[in-house]
PDB file of N, CA and C in Angstrom:
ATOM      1  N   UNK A   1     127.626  37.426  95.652  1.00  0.00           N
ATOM      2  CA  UNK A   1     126.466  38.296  95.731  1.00  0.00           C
ATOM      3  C   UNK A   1     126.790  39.622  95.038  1.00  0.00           C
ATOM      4  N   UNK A   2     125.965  39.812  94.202  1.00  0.00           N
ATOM      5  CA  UNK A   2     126.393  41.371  93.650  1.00  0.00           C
ATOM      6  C   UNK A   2     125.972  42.121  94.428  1.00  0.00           C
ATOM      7  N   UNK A   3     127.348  43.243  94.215  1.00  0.00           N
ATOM      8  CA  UNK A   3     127.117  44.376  95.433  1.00  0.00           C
ATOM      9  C   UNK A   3     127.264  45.658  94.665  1.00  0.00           C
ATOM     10  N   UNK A   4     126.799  46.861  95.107  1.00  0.00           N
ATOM     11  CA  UNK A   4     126.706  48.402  94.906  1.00  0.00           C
ATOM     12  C   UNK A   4     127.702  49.046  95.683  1.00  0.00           C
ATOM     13  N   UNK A   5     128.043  50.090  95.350  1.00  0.00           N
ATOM     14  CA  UNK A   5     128.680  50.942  95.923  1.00  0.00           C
ATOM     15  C   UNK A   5     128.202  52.168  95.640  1.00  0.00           C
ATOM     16  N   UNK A   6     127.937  52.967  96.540  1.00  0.00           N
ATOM     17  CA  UNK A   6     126.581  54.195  96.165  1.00  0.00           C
ATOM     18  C   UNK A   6     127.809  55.314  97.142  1.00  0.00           C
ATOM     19  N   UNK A   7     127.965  56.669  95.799  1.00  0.00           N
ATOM     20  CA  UNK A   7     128.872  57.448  95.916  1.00  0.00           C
ATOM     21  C   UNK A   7     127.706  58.706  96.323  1.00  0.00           C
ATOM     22  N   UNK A   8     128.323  59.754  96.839  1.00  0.00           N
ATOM     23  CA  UNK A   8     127.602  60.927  97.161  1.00  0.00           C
ATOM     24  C   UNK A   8     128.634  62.794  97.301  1.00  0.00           C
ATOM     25  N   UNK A   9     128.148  63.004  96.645  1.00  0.00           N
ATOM     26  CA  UNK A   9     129.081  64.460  96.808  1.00  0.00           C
ATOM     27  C   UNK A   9     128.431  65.804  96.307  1.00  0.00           C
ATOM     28  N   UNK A  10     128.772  66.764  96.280  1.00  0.00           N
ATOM     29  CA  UNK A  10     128.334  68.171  96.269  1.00  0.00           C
ATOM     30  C   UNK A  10     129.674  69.282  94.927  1.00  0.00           C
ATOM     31  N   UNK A  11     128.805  69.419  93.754  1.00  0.00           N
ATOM     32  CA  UNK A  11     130.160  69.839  93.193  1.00  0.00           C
ATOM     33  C   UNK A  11     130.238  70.915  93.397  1.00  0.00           C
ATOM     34  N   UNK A  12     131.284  71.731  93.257  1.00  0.00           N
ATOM     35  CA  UNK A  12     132.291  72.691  93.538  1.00  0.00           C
ATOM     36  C   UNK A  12     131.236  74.022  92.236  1.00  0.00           C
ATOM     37  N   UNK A  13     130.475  74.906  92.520  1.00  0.00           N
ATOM     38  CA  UNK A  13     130.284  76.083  91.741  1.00  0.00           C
ATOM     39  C   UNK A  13     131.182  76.385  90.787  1.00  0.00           C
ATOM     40  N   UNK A  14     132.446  76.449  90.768  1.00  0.00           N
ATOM     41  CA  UNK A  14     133.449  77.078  90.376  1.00  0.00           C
ATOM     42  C   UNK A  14     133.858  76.103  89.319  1.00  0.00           C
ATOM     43  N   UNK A  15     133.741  74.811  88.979  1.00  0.00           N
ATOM     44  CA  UNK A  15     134.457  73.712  88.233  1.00  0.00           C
ATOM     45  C   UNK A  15     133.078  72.977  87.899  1.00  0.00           C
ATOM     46  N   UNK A  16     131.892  73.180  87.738  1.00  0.00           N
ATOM     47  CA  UNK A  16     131.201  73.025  86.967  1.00  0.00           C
ATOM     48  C   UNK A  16     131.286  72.295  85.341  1.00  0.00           C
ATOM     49  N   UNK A  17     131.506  73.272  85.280  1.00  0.00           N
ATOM     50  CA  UNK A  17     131.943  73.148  83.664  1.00  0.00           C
ATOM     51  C   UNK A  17     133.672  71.595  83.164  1.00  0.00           C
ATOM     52  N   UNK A  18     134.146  72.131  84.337  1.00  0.00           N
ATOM     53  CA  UNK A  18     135.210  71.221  84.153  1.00  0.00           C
ATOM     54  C   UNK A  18     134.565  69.855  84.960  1.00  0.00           C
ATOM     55  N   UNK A  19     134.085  69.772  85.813  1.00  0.00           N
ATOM     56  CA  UNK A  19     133.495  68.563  86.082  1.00  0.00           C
ATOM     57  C   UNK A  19     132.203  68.042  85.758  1.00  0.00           C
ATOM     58  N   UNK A  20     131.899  68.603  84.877  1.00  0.00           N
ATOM     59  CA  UNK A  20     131.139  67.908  83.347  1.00  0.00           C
ATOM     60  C   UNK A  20     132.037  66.837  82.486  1.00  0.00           C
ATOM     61  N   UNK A  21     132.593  67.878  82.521  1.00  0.00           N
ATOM     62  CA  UNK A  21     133.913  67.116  81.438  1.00  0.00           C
ATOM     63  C   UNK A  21     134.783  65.828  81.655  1.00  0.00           C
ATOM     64  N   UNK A  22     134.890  65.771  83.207  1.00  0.00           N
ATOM     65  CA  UNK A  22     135.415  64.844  83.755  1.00  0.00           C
ATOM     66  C   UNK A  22     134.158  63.330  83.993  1.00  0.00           C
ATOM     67  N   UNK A  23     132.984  63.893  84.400  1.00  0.00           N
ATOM     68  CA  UNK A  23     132.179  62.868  84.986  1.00  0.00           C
ATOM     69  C   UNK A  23     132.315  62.017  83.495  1.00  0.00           C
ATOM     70  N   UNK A  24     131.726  62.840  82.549  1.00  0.00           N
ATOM     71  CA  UNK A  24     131.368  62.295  81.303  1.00  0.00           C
ATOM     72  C   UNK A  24     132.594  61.350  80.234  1.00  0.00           C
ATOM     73  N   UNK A  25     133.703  62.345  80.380  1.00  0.00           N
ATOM     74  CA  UNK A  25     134.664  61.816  79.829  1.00  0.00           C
ATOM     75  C   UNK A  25     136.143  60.772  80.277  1.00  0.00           C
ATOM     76  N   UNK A  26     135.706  60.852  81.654  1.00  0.00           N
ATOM     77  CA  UNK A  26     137.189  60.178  82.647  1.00  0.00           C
ATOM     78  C   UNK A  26     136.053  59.199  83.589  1.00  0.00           C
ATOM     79  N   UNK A  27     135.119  59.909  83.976  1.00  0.00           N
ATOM     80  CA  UNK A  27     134.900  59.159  85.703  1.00  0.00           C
ATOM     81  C   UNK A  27     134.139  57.748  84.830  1.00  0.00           C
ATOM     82  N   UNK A  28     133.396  58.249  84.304  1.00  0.00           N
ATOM     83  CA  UNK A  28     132.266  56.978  84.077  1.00  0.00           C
ATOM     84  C   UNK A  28     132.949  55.904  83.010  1.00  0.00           C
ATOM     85  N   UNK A  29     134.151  56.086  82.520  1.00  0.00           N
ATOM     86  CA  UNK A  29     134.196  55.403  81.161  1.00  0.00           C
ATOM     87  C   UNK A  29     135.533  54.717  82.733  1.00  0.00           C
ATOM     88  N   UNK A  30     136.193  55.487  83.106  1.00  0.00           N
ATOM     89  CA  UNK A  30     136.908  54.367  84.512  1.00  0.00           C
ATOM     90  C   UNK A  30     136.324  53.670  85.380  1.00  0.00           C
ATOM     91  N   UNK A  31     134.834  53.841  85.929  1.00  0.00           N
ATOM     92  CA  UNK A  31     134.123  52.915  86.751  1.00  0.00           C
ATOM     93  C   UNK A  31     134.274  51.679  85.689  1.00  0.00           C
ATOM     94  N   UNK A  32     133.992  51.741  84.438  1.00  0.00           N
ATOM     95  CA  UNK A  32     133.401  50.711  83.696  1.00  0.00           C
ATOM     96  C   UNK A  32     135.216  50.497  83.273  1.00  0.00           C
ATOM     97  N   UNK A  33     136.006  50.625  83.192  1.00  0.00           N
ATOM     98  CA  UNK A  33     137.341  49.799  82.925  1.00  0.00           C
ATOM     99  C   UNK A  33     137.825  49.397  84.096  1.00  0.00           C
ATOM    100  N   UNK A  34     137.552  50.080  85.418  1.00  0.00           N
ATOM    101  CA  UNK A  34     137.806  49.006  86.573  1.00  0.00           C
ATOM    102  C   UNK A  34     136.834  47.585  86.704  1.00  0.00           C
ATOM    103  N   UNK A  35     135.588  47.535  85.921  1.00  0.00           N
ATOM    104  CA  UNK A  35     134.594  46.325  86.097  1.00  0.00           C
ATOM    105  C   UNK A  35     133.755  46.963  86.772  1.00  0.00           C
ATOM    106  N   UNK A  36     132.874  47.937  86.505  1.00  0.00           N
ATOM    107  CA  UNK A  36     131.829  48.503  87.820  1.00  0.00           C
ATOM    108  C   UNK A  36     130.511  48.720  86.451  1.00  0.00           C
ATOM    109  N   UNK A  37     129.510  48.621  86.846  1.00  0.00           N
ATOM    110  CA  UNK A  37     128.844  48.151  85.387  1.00  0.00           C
ATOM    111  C   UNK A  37     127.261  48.812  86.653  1.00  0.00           C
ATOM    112  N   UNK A  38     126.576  49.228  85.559  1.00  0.00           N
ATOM    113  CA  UNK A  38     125.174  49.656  85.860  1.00  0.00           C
ATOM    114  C   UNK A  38     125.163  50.833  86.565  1.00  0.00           C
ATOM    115  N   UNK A  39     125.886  52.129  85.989  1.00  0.00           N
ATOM    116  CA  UNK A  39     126.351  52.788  86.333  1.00  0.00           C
ATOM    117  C   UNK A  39     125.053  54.046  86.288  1.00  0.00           C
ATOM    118  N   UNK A  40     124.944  54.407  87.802  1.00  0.00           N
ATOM    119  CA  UNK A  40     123.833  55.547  87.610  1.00  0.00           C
ATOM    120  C   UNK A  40     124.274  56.731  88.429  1.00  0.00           C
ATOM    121  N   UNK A  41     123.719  57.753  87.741  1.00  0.00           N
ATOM    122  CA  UNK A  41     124.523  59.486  88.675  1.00  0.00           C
ATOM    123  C   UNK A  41     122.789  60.359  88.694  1.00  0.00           C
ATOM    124  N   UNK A  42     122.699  60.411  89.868  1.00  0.00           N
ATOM    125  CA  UNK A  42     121.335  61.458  90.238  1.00  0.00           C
ATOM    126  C   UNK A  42     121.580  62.590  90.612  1.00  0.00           C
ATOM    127  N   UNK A  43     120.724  63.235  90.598  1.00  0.00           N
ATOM    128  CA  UNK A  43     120.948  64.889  90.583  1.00  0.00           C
ATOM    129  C   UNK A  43     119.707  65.041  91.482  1.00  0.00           C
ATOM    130  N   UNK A  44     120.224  66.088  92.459  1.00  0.00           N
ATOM    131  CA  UNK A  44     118.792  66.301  93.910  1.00  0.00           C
ATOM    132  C   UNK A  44     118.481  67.857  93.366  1.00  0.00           C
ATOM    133  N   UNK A  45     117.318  68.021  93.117  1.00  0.00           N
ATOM    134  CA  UNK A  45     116.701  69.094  92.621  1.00  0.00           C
ATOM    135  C   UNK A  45     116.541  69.720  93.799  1.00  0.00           C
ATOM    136  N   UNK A  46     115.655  68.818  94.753  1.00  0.00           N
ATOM    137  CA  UNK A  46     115.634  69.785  96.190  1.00  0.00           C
ATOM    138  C   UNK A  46     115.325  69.044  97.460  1.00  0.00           C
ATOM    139  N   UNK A  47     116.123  69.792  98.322  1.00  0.00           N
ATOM    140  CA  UNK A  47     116.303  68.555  99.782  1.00  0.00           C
ATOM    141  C   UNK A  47     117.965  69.292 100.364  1.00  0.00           C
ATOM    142  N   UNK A  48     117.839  68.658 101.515  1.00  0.00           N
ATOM    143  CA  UNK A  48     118.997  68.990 102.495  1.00  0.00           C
ATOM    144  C   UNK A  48     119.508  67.619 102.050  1.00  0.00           C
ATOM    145  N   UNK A  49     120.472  67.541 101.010  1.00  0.00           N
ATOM    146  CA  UNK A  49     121.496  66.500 101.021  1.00  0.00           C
ATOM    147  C   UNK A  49     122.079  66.459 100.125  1.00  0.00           C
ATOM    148  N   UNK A  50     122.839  65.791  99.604  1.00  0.00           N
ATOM    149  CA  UNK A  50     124.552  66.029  98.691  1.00  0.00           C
ATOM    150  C   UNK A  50     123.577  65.916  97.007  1.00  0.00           C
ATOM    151  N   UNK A  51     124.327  66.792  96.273  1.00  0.00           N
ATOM    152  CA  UNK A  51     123.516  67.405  95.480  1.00  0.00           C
ATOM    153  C   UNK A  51     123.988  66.301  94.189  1.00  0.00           C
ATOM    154  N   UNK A  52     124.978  65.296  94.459  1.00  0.00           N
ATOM    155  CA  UNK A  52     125.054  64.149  93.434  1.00  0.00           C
ATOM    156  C   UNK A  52     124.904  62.821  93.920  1.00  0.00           C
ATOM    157  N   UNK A  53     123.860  61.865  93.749  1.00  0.00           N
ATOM    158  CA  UNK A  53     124.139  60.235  94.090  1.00  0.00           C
ATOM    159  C   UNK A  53     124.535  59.740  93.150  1.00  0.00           C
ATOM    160  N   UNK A  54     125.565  58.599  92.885  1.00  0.00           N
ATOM    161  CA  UNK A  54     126.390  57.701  92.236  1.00  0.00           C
ATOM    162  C   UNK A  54     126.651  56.712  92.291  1.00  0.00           C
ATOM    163  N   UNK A  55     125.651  55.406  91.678  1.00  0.00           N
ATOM    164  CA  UNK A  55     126.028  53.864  92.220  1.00  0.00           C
ATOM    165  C   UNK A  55     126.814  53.292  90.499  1.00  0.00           C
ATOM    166  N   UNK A  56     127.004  51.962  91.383  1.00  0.00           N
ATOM    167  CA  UNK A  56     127.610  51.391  90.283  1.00  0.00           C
ATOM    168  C   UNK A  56     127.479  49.642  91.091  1.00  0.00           C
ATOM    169  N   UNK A  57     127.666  48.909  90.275  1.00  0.00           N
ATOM    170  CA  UNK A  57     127.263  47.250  90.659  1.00  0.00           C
ATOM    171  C   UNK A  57     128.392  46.415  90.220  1.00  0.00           C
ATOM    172  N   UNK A  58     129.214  45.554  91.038  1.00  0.00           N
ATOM    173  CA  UNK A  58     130.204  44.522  90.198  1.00  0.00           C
ATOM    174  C   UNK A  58     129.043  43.099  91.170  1.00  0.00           C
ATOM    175  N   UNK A  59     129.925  42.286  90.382  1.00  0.00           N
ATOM    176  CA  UNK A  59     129.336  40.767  90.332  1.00  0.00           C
ATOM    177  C   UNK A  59     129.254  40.120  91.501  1.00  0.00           C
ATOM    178  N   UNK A  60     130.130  40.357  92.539  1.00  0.00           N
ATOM    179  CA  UNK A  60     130.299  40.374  93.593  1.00  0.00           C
ATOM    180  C   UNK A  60     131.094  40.834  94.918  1.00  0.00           C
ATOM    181  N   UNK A  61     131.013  40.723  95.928  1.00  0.00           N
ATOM    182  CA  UNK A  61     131.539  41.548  96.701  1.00  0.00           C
ATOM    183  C   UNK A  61     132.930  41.517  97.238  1.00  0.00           C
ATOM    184  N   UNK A  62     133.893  40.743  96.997  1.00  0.00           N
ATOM    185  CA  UNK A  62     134.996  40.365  96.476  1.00  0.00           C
ATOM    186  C   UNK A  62     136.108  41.102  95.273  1.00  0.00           C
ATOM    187  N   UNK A  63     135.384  41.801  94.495  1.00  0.00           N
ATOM    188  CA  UNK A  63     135.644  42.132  93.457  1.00  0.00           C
ATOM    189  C   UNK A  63     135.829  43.309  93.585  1.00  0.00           C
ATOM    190  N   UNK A  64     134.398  43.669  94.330  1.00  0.00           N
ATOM    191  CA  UNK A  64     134.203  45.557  94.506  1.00  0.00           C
ATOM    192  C   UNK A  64     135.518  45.747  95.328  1.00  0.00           C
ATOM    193  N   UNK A  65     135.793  44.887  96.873  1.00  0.00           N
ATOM    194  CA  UNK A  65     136.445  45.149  97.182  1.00  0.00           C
ATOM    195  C   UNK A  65     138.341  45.595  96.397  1.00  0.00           C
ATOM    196  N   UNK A  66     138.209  44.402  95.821  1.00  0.00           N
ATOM    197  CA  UNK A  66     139.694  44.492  94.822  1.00  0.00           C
ATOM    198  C   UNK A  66     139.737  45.677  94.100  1.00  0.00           C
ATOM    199  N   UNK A  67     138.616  46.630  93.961  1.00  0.00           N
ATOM    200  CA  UNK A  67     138.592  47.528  92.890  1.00  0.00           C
ATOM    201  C   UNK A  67     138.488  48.825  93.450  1.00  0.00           C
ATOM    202  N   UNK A  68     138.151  48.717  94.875  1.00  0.00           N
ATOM    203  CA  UNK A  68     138.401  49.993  95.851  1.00  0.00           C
ATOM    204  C   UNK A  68     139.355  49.609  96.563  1.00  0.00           C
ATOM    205  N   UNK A  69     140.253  48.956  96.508  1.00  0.00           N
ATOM    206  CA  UNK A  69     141.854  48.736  96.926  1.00  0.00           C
ATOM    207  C   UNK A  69     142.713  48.740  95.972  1.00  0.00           C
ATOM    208  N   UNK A  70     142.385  49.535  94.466  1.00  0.00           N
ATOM    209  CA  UNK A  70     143.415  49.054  93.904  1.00  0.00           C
ATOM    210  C   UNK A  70     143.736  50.710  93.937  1.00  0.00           C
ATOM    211  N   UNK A  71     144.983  51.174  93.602  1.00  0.00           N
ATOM    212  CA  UNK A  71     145.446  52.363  92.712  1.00  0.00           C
ATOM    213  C   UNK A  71     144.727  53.263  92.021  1.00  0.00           C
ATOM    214  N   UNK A  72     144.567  52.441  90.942  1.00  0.00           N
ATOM    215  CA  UNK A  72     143.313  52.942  89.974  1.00  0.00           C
ATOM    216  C   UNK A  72     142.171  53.895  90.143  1.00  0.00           C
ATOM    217  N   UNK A  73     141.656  53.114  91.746  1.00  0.00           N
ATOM    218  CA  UNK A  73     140.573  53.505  91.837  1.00  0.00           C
ATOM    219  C   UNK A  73     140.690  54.804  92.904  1.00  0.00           C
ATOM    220  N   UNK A  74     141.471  54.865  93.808  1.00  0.00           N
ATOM    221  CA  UNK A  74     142.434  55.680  94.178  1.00  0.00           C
ATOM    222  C   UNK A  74     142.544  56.907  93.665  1.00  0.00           C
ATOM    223  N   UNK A  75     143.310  57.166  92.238  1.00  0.00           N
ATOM    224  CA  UNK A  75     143.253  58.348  91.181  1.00  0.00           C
ATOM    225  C   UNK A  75     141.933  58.532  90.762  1.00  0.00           C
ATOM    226  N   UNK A  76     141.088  57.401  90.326  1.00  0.00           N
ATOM    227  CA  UNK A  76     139.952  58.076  89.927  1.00  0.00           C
ATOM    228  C   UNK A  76     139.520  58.752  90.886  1.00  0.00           C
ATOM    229  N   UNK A  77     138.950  58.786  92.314  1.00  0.00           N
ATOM    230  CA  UNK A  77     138.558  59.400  93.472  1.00  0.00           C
ATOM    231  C   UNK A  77     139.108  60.426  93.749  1.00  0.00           C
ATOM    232  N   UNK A  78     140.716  60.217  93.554  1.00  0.00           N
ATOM    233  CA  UNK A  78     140.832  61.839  93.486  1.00  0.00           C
ATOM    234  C   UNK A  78     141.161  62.633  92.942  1.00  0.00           C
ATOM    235  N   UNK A  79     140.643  62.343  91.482  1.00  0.00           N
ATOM    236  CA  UNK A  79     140.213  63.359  90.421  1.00  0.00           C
ATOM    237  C   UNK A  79     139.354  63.959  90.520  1.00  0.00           C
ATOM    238  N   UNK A  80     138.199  62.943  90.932  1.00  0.00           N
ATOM    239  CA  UNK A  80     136.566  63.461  90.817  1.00  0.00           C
ATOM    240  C   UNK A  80     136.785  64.372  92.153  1.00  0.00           C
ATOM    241  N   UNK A  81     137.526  64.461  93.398  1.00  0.00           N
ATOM    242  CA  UNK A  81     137.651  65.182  94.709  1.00  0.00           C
ATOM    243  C   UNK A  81     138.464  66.864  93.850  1.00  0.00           C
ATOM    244  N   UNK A  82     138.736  66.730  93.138  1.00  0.00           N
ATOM    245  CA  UNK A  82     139.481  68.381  92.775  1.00  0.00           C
ATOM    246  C   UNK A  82     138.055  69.170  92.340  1.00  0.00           C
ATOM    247  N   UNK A  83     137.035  68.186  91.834  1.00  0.00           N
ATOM    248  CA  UNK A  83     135.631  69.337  91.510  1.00  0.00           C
ATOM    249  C   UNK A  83     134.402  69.332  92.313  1.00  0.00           C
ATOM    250  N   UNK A  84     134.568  68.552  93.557  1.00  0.00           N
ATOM    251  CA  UNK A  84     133.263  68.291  94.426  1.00  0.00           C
ATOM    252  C   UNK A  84     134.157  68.509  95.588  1.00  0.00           C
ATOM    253  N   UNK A  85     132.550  68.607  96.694  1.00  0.00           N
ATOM    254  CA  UNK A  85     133.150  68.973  98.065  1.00  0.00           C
ATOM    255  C   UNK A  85     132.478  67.544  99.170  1.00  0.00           C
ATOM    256  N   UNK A  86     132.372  67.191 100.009  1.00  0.00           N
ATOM    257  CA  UNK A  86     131.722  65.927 100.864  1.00  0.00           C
ATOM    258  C   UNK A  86     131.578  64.787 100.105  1.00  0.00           C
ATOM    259  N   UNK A  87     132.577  64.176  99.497  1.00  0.00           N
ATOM    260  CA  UNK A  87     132.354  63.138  98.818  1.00  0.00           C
ATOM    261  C   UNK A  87     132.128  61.838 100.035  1.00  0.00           C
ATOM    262  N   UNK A  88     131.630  61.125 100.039  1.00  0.00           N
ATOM    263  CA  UNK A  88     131.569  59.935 100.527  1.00  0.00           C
ATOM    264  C   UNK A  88     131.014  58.811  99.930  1.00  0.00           C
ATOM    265  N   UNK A  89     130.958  57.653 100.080  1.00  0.00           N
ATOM    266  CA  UNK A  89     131.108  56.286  99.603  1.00  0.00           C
ATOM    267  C   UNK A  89     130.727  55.222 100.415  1.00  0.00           C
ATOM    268  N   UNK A  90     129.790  53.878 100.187  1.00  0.00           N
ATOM    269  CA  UNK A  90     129.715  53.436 100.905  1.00  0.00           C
ATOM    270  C   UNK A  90     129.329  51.998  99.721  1.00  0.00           C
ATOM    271  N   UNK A  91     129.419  50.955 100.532  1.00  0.00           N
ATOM    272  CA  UNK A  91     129.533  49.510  99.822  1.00  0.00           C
ATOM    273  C   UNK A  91     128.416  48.676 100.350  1.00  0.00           C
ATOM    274  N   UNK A  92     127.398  47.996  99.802  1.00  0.00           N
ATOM    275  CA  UNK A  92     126.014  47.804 100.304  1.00  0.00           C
ATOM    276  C   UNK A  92     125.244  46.381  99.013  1.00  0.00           C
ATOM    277  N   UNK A  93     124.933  45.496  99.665  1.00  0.00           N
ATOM    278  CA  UNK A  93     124.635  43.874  98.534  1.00  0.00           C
ATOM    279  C   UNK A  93     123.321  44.711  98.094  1.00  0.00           C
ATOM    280  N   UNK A  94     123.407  44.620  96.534  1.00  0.00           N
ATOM    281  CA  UNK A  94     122.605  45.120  95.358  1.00  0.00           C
ATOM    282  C   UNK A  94     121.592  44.586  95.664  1.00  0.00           C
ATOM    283  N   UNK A  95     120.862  45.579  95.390  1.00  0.00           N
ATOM    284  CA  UNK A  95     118.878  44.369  95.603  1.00  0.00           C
ATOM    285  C   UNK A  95     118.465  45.595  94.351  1.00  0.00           C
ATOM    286  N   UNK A  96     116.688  44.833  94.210  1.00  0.00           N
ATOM    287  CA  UNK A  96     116.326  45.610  92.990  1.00  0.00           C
ATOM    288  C   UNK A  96     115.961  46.974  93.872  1.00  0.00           C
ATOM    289  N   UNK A  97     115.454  48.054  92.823  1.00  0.00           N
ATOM    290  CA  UNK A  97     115.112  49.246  92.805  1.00  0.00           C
ATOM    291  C   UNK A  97     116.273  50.405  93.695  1.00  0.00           C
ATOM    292  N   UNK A  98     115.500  51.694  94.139  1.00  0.00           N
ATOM    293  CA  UNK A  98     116.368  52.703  94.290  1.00  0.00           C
ATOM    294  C   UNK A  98     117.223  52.587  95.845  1.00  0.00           C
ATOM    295  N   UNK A  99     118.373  52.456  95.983  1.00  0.00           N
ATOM    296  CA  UNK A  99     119.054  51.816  97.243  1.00  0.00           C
ATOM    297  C   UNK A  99     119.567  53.442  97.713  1.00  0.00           C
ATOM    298  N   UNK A 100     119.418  53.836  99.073  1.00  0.00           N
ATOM    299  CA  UNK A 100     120.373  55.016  99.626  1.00  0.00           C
ATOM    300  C   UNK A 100     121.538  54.189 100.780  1.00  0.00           C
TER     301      UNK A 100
END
């Protein structure tokens, strides 16, 4: 069953600029070399809640798991944690349209 994993966090004022640099140039091009494919990042204009959503889809749920247990994925997380603050994460079977 393909599954999602829908990320959430708040970036850091101060590293802005550097976590531009990172989403664009490290985070998203590593979701997609760990196998994480359909990769989407939202931005909350306005609302009481984490000011970035972040999914991504592997083939099945087996897989996701292998890929949030590996190392890899590990460093990527806490790279993207040196420029955001409340990161959290959660693992959820893909269906169509917008999933929280």
């Amino acid at each position: 069953m393909p599954t999602k994993i829908i990320m959430r966090w708040d970036v850091r004022k101060e590293t802005e600029s550097e976590y531009f640099e990172f989403l664009v140039h490290e985070f998203i091009p590593g979701l997609n070399r760990l196998g994480i494919g359909d990769i989407q990042v939202w931005y909350t204009a306005y609302g009481d809640c984490e000011q970035k959503l972040a999914s991504g889809v592997t083939q099945s749920t087996e897989q996701m798991r292998q890929i949030l247990d590996s190392s890899d994925w590990l460093k990527l997380t806490e790279q993207l944690q040196r420029f955001v603050n409340d990161y959290s994460q959660k693992m959820i079977p893909a269906t169509r349209g917008f999933q929280l």
